[in-house]
Protein backbone atom coordinates (compact mmCIF):
# COMPACT_ATOMS: atom_id res chain seq x y z
CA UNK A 1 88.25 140.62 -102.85
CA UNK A 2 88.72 142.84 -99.59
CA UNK A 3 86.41 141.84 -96.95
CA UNK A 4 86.14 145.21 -94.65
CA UNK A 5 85.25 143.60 -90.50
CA UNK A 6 83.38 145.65 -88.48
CA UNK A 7 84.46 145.78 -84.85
CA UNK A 8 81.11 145.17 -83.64
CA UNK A 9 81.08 141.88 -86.12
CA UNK A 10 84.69 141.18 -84.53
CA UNK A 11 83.30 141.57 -81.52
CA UNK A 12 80.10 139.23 -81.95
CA UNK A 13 82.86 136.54 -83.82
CA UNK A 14 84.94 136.79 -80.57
CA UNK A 15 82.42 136.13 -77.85
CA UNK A 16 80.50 133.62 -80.08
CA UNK A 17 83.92 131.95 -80.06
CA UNK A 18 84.53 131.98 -76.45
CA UNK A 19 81.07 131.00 -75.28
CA UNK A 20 81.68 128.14 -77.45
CA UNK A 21 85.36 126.93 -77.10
CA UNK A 22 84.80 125.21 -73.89
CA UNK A 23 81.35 123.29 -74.48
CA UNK A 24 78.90 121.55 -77.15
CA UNK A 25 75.89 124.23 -78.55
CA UNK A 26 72.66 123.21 -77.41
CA UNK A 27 70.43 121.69 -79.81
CA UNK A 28 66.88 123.66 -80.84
CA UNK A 29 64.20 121.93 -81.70
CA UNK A 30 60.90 123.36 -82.52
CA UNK A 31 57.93 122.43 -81.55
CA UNK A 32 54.75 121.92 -84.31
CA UNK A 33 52.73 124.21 -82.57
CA UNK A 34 55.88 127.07 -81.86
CA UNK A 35 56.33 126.98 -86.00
CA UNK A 36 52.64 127.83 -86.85
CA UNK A 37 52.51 130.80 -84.52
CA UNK A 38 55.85 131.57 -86.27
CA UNK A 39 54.50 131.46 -89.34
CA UNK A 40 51.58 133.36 -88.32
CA UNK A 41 53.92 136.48 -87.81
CA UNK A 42 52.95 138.85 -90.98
CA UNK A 43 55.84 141.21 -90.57
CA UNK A 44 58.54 139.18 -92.17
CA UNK A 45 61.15 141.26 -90.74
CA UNK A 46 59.90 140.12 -87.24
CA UNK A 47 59.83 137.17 -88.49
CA UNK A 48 63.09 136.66 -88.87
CA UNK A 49 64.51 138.76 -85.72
CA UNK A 50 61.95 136.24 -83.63
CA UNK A 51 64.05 133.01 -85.71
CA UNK A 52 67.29 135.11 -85.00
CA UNK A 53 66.52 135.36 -81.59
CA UNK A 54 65.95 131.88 -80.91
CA UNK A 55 69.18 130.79 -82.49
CA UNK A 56 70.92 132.61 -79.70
CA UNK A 57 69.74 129.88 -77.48
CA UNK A 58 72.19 127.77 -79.27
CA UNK A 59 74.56 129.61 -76.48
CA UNK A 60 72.34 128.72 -73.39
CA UNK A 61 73.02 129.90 -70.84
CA UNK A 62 74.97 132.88 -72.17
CA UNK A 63 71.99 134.50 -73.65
CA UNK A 64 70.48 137.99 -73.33
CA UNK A 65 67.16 138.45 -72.45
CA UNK A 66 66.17 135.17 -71.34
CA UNK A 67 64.60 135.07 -67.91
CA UNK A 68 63.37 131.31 -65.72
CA UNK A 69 59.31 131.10 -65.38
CA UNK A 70 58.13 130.07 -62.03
CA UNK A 71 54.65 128.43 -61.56
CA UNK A 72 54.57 128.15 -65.56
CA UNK A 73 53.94 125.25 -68.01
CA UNK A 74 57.23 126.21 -70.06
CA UNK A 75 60.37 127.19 -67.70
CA UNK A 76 62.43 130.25 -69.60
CA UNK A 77 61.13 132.62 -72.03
CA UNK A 78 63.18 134.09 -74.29
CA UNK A 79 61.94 138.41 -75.08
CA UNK A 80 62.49 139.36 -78.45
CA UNK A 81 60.74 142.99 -79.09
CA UNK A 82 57.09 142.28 -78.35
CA UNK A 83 57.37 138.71 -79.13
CA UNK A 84 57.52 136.23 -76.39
CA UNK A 85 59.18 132.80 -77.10
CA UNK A 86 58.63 130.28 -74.23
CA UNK A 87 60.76 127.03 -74.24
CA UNK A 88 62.22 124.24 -72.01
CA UNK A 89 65.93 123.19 -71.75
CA UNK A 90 66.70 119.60 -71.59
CA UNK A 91 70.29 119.57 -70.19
CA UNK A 92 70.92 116.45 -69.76
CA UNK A 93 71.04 115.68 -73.57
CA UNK A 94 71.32 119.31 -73.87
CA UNK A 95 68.03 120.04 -76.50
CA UNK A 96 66.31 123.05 -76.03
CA UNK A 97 62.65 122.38 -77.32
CA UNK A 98 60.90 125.66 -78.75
CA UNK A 99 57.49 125.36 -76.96
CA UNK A 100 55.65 128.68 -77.97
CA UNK A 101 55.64 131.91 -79.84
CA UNK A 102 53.24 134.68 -78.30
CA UNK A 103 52.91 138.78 -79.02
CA UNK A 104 53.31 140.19 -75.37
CA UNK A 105 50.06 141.44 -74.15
CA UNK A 106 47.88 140.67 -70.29
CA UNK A 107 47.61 137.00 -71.21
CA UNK A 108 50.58 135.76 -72.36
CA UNK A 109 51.65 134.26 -68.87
């Protein structure tokens, strides 16, 4: 079986590899109430880029678009399309706990 690579797969195997060569993955756990609004999502393929988004946080603090909150309950969010994903980062025991999952409108702040 010939397996054809990509370069931009090559590419996404290489940094993966680098950002985690010198240093555990963070942990993810969610949250009850960040699954149900998960679930709540009816496109499925948003869905599943909102799940793939999170699992980048697996590379904290290496991630794209992740910004730090200030004077807010949660302190990153995480901006995946319109989709808002607010969470905390334990460092210490390095656990980042999935907190919320909004759709990006005047409130979600």
């Amino acid at each position: 079986m010939d397996t054809k690579w990509t370069p931009s797969f090559q590419k996404c195997v290489d940094i993966n590899f680098l950002l985690t060569y010198d240093r555990l993955m963070y942990k993810l756990e969610w949250m009850p109430k960040a699954l149900r609004q998960t679930r709540k999502i009816r496109d499925i393929e948003t869905r599943h880029e909102v799940v793939a988004g999170v699992e980048t946080l697996q590379n904290f603090p290496h991630c794209l678009n992740v910004k730090s909150l200030t004077r807010h309950k949660y302190g990153y969010r995480l901006r995946v399309g319109r989709w808002r994903v607010l969470f905390d980062v334990h460092e210490n025991v390095q656990i980042i706990s999935i907190e919320e999952v909004k759709k990006r409108n005047e409130r979600t702040y």
